[in-house]
C-alpha atoms as a PDB file:
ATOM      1  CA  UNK A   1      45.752  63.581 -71.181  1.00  0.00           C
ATOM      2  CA  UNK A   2      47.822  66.670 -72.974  1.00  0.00           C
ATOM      3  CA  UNK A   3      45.422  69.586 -71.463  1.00  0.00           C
ATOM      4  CA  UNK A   4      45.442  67.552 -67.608  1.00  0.00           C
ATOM      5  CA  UNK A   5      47.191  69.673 -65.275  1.00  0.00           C
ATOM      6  CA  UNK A   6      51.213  69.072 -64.752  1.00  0.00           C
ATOM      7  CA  UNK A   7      52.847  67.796 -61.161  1.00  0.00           C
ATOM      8  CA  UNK A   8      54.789  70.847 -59.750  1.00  0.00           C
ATOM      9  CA  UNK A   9      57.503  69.249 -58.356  1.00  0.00           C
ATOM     10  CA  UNK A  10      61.044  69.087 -59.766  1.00  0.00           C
ATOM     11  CA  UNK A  11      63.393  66.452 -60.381  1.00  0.00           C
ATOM     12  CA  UNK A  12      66.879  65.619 -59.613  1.00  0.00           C
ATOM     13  CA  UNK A  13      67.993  67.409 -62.963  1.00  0.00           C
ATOM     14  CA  UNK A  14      66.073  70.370 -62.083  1.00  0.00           C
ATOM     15  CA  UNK A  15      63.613  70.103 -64.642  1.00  0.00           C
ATOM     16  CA  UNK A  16      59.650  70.236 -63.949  1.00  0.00           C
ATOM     17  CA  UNK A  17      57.702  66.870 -63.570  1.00  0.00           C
ATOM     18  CA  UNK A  18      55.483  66.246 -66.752  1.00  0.00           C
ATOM     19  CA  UNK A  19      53.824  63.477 -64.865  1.00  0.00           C
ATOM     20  CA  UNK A  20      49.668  64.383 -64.791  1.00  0.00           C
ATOM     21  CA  UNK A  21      48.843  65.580 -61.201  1.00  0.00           C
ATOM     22  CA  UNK A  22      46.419  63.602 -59.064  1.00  0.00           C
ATOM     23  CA  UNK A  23      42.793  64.636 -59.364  1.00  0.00           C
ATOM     24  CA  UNK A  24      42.339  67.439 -56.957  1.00  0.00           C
ATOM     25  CA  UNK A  25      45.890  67.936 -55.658  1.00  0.00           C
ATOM     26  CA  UNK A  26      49.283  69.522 -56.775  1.00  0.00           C
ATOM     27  CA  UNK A  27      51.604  66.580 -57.522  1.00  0.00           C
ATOM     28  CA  UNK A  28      51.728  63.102 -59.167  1.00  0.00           C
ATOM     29  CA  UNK A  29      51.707  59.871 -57.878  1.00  0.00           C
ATOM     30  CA  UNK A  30      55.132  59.710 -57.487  1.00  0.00           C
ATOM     31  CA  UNK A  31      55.941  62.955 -55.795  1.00  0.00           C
ATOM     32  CA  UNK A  32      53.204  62.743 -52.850  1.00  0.00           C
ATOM     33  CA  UNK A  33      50.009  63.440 -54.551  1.00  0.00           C
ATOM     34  CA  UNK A  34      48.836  59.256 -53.669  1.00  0.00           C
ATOM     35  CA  UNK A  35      46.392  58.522 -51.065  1.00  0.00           C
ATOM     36  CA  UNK A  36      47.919  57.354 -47.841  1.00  0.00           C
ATOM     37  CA  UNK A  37      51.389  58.925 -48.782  1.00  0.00           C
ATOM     38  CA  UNK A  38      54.049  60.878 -46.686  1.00  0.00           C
ATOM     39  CA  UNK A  39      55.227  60.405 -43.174  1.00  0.00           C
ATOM     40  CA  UNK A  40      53.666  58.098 -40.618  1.00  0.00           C
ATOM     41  CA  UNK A  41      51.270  59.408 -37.958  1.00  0.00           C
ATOM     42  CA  UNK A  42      53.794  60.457 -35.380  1.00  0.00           C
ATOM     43  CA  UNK A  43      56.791  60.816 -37.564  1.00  0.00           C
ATOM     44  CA  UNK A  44      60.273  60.565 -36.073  1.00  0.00           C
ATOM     45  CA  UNK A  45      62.364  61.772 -38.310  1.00  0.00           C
ATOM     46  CA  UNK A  46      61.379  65.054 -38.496  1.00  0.00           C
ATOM     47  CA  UNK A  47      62.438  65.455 -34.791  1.00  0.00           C
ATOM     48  CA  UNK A  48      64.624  69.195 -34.016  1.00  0.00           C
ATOM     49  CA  UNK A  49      68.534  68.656 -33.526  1.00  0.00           C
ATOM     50  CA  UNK A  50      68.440  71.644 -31.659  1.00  0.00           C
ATOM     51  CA  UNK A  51      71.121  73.746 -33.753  1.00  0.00           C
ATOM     52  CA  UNK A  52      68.857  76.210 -34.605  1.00  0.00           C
ATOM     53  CA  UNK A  53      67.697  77.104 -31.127  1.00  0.00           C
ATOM     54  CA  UNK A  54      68.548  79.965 -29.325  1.00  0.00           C
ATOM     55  CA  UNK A  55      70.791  78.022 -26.837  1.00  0.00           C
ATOM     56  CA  UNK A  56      72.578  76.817 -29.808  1.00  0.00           C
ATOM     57  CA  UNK A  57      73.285  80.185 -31.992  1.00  0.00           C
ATOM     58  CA  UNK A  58      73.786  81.857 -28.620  1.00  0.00           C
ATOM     59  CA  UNK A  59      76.660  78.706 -27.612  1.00  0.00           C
ATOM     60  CA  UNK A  60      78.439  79.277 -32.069  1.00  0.00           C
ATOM     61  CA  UNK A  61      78.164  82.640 -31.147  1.00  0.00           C
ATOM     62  CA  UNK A  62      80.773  82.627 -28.191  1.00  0.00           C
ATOM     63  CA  UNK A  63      83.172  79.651 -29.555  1.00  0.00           C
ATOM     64  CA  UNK A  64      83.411  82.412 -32.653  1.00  0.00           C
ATOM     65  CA  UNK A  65      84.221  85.496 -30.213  1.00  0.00           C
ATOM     66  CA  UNK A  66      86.596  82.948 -28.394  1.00  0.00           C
ATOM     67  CA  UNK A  67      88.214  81.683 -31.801  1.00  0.00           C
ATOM     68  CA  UNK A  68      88.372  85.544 -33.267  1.00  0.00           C
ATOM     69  CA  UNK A  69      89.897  86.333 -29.653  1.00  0.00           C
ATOM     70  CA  UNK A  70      92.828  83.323 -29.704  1.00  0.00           C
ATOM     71  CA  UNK A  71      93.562  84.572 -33.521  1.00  0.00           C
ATOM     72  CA  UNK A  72      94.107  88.550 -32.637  1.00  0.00           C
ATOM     73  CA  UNK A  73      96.304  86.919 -29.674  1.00  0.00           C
ATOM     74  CA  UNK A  74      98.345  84.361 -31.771  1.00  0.00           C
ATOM     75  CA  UNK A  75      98.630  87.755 -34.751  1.00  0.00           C
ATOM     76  CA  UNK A  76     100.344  89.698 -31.448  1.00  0.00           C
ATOM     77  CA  UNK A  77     102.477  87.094 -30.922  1.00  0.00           C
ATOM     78  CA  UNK A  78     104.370  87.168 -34.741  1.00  0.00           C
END
């Protein structure tokens, strides 16, 4: 049990797991290394938001020229 390789995964505290790994994968039982664990087939929740995209930097990028634009105006003003 001592010499059986370690889980890699870390905790909440930061710390390494010192759970035994699965035979023949990376992690325990408790951080994904069970059969059958993980996401469903067809997983939802790992659907795109879209802020990422290009659209969506591109779209950030002009509300910040607009904002830095309204700011040098408003500084003109005082």
């Amino acid at each position: 049990m001592q010499s059986s390789p370690r889980c890699g995964a870390r905790t909440r505290h930061g710390t390494a797991c010192r759970a035994p790994a699965m035979q023949g994968k990376a992690r325990c039982r408790m951080h994904g290394g069970a059969r059958r664990s993980g996401a469903p087939k067809g997983n939802r929740n790992a659907l795109r938001h879209g802020m990422f995209t290009e659209d969506g930097s591109a779209e950030r990028h002009q509300v910040q020229a607009l904002l830095e634009d309204a700011w040098k105006v408003l500084d003109e003003l005082k």
